[in-house]
N, C-alpha and C. Protein backbone atom coordinates (compact mmCIF):
# COMPACT_ATOMS: atom_id res chain seq x y z
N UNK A 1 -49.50 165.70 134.63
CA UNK A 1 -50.86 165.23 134.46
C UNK A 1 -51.65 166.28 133.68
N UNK A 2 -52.25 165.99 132.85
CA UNK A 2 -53.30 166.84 132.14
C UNK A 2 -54.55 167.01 132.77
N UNK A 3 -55.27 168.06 132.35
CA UNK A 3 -56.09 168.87 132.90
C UNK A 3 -57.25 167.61 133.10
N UNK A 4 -57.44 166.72 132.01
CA UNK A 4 -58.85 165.95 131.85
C UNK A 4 -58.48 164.90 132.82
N UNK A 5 -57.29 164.07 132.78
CA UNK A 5 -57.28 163.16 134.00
C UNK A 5 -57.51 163.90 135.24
N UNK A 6 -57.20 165.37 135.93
CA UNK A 6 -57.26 165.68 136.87
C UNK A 6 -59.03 165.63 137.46
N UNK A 7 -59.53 165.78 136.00
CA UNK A 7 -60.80 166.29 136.33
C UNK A 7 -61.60 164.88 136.38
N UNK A 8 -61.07 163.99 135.59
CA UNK A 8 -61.22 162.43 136.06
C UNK A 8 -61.24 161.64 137.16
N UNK A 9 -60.21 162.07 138.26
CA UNK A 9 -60.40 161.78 139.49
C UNK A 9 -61.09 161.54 140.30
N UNK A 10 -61.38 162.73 140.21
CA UNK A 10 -63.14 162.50 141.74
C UNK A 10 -63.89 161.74 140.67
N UNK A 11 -64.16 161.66 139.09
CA UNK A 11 -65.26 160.98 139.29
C UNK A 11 -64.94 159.45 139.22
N UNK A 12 -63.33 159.04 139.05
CA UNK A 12 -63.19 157.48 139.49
C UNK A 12 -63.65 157.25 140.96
N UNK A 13 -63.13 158.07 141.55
CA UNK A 13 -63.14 157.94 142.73
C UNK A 13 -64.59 157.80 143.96
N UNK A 14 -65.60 158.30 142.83
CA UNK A 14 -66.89 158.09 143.18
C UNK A 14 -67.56 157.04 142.54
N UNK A 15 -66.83 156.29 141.99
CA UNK A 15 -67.20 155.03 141.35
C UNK A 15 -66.66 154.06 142.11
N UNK A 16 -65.62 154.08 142.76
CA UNK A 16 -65.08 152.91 143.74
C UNK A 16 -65.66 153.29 145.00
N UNK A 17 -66.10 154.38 145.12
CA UNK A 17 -66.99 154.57 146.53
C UNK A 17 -68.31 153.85 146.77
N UNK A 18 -68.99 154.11 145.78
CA UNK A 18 -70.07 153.48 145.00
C UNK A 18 -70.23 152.53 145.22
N UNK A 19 -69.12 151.10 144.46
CA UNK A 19 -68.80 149.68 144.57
C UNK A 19 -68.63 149.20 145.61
N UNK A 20 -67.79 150.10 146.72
CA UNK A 20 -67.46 149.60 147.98
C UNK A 20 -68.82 149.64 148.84
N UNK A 21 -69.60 150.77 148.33
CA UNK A 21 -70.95 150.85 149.27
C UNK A 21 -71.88 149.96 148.68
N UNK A 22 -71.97 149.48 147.43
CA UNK A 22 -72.86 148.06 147.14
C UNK A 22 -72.18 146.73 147.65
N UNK A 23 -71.07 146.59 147.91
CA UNK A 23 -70.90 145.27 148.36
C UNK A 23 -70.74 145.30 149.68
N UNK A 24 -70.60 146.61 150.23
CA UNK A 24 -70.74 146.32 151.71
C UNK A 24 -71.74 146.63 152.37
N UNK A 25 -72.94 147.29 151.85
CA UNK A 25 -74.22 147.08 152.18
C UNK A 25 -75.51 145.94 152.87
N UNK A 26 -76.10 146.27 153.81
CA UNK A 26 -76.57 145.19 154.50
C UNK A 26 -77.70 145.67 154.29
N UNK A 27 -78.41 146.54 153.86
CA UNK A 27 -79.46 147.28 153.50
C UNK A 27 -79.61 147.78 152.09
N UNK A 28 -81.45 147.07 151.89
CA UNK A 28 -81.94 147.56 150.40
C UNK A 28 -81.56 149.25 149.89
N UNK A 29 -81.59 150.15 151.04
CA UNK A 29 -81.30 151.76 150.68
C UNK A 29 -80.09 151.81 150.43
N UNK A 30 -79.36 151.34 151.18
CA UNK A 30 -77.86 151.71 151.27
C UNK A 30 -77.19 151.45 149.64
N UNK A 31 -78.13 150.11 149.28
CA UNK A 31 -77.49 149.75 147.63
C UNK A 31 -78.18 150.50 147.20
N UNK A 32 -79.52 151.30 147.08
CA UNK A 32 -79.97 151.65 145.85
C UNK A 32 -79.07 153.35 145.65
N UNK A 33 -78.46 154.16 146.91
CA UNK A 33 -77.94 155.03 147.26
C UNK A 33 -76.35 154.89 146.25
N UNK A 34 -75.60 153.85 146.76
CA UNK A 34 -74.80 153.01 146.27
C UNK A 34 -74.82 153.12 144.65
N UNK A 35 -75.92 152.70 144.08
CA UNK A 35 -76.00 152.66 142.50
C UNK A 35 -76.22 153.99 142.18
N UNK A 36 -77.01 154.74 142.60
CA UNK A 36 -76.93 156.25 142.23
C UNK A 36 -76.09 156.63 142.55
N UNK A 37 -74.53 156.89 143.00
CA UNK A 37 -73.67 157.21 143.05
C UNK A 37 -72.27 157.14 141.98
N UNK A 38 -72.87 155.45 141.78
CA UNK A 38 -72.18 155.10 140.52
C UNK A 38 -72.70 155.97 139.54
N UNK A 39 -74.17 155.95 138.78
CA UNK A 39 -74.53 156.34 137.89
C UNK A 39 -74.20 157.73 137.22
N UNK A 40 -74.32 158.36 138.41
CA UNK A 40 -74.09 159.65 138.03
C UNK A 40 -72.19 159.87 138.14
N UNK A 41 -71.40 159.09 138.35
CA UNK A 41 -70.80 159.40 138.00
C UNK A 41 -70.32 158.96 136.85
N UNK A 42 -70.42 157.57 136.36
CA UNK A 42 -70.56 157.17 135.29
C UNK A 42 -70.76 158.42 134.17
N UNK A 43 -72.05 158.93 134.34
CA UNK A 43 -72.57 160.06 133.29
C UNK A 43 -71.68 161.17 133.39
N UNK A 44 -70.87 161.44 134.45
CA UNK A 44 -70.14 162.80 134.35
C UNK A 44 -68.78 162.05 133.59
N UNK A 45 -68.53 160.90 133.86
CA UNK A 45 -67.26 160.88 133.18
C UNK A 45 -67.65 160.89 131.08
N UNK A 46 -68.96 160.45 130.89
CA UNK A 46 -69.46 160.65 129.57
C UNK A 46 -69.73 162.09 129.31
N UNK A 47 -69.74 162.97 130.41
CA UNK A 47 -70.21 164.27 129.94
C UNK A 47 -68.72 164.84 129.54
N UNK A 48 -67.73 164.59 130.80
CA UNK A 48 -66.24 165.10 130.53
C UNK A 48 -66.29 164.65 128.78
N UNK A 49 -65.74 163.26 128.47
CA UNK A 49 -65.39 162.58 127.64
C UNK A 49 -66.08 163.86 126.36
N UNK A 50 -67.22 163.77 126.07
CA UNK A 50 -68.10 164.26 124.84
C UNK A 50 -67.76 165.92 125.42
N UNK A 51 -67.31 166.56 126.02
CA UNK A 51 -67.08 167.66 126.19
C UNK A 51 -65.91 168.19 125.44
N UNK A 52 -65.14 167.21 125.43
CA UNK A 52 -63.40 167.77 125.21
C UNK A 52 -63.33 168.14 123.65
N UNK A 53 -64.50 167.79 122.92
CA UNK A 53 -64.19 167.82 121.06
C UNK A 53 -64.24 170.05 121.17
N UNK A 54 -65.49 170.05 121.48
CA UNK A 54 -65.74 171.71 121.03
C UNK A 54 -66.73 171.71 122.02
N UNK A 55 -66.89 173.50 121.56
CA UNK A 55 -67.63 174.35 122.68
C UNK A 55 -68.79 174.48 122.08
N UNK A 56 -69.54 174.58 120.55
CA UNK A 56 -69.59 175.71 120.32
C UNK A 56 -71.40 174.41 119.68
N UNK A 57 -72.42 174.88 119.68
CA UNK A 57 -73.48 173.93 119.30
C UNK A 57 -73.47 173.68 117.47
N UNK A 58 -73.65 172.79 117.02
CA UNK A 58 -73.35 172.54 115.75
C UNK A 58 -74.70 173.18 114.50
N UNK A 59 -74.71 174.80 114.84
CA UNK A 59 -75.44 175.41 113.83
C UNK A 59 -74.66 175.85 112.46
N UNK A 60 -75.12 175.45 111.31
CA UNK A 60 -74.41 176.03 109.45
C UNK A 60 -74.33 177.22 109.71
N UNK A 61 -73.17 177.77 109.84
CA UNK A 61 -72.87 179.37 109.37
C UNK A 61 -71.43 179.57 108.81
N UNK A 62 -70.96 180.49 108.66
CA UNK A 62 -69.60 181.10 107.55
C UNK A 62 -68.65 179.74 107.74
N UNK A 63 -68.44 179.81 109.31
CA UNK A 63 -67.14 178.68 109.52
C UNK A 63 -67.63 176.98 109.85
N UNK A 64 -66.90 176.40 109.14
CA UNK A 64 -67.72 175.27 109.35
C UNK A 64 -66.45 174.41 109.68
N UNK A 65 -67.03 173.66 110.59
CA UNK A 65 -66.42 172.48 111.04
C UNK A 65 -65.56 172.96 111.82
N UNK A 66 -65.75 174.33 112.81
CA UNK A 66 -64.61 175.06 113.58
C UNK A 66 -64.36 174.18 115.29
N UNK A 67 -64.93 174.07 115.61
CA UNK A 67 -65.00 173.49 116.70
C UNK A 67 -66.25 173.43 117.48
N UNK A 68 -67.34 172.64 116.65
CA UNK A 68 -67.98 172.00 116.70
C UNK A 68 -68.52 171.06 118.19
N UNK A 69 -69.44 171.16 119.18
CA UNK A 69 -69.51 169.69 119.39
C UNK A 69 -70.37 168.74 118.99
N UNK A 70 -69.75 167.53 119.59
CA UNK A 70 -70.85 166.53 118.69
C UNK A 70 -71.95 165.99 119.10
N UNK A 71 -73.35 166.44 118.75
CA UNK A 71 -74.77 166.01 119.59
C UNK A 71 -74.61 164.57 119.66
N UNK A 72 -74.60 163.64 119.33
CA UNK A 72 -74.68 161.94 119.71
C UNK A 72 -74.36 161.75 121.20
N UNK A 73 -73.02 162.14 122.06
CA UNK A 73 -73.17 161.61 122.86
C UNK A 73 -73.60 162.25 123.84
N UNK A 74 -74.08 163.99 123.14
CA UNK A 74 -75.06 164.74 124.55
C UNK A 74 -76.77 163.53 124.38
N UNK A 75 -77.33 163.24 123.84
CA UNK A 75 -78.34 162.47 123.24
C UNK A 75 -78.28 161.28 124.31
N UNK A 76 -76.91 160.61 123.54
CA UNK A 76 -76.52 159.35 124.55
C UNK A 76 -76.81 159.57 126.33
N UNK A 77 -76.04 160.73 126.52
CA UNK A 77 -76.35 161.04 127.74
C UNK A 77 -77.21 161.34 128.24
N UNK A 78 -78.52 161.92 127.63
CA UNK A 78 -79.40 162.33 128.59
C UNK A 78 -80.24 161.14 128.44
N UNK A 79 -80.05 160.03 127.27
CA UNK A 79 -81.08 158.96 127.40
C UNK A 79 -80.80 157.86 128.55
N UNK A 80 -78.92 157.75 128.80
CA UNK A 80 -78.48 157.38 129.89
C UNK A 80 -78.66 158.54 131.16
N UNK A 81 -79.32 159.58 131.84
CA UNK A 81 -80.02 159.75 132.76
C UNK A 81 -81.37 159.30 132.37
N UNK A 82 -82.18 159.45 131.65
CA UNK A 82 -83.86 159.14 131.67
C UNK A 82 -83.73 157.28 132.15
N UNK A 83 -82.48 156.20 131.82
CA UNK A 83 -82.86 154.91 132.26
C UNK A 83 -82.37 155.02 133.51
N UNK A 84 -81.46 155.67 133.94
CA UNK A 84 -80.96 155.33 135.15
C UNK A 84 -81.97 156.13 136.46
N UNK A 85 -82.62 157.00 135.80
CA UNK A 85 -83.77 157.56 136.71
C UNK A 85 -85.23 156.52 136.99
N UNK A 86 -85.45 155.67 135.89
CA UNK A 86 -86.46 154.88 135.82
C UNK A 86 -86.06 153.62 136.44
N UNK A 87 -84.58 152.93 136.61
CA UNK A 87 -84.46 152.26 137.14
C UNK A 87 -84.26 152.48 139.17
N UNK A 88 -83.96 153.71 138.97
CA UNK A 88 -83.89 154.03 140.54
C UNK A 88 -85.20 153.94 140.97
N UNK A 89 -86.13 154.42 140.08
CA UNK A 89 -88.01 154.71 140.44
C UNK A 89 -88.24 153.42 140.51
N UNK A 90 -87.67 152.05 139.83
CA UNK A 90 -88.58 150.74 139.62
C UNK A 90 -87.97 149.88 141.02
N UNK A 91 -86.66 150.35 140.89
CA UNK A 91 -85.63 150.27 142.49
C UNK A 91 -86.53 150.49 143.66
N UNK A 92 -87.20 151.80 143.64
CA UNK A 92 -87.19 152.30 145.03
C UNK A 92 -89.01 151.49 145.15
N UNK A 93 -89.52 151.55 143.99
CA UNK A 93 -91.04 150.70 144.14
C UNK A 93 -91.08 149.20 145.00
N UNK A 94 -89.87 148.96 144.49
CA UNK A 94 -89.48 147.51 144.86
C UNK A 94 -89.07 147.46 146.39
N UNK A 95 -88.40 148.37 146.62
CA UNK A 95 -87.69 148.46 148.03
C UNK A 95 -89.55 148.50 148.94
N UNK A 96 -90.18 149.46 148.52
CA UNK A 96 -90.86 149.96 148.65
C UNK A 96 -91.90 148.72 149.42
N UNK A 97 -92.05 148.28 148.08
CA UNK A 97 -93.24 147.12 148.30
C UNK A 97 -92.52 145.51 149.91
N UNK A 98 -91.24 145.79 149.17
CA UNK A 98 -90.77 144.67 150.27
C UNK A 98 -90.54 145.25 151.60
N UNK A 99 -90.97 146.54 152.39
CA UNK A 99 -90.67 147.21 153.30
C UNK A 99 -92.57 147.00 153.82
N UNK A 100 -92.98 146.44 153.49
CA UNK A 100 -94.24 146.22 154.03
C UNK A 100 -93.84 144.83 154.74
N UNK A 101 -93.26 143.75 154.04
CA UNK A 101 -93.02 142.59 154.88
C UNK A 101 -91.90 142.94 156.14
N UNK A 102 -90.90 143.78 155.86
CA UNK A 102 -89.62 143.76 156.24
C UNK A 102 -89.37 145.13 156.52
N UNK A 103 -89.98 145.82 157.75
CA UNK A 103 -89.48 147.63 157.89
C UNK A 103 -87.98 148.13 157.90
N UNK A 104 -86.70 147.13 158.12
CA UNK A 104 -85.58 147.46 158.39
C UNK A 104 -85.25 147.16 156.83
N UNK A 105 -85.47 146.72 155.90
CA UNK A 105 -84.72 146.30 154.60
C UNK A 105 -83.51 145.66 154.60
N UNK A 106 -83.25 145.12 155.74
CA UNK A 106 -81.95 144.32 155.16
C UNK A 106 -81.75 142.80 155.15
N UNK A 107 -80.91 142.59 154.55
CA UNK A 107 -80.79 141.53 153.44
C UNK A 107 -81.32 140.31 154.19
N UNK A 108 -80.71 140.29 155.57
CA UNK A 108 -81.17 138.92 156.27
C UNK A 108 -82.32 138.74 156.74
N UNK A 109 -82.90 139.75 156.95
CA UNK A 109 -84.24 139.40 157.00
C UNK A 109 -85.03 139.52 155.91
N UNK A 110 -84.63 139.76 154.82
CA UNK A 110 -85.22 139.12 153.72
C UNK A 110 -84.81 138.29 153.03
N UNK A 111 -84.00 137.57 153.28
CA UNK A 111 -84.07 136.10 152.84
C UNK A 111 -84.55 135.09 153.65
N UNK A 112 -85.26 135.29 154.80
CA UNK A 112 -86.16 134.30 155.49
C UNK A 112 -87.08 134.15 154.77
């Protein structure tokens, strides 16, 4: 096994944790907990991925094109944390507001 699948692991593995805790959730927290779990791992497996080209930040000097990395998908990534942070904030408003009808948040008593 190579070094990058090894390092791949935990974060599959926090992605099926994730899934298993959104569908087996009986509570609004438990999913929104659930999706932030995914997310961020999601983003670490994009950080691995865009990591593996080069080390080195892409400034013009003597050597060019030495090993380089490539800004697009650091970019990509931090614009994928800024939505997944705004959707947890529009998440938790929501939880938020329906916890005035419903103090326990879960599902069956909010579908009455």
């Amino acid at each position: 096994m190579t070094p990058e699948i090894v390092r791949l692991i935990p974060m599959v593995a926090l992605i099926i944790i994730g899934c298993f805790g959104l569908l087996n959730s009986k509570n609004i927290l438990n999913s929104l907990f659930s999706l932030d779990v995914i997310d961020t791992a999601t983003i670490s497996i994009f950080v691995l991925i865009a990591a593996g080209n080069g080390f080195q930040t892409p400034i013009v000097s003597t050597l060019r094109y030495s090993s380089y990395s490539d800004p697009y998908p650091q970019a990509i990534i931090l614009t994928a944390i800024v939505i997944g942070f705004a959707t947890q904030a529009l998440l938790c408003s929501v939880a938020l507001r329906l916890g005035r009808s419903s103090p326990l948040l879960r599902y069956k008593d909010l579908e009455r």
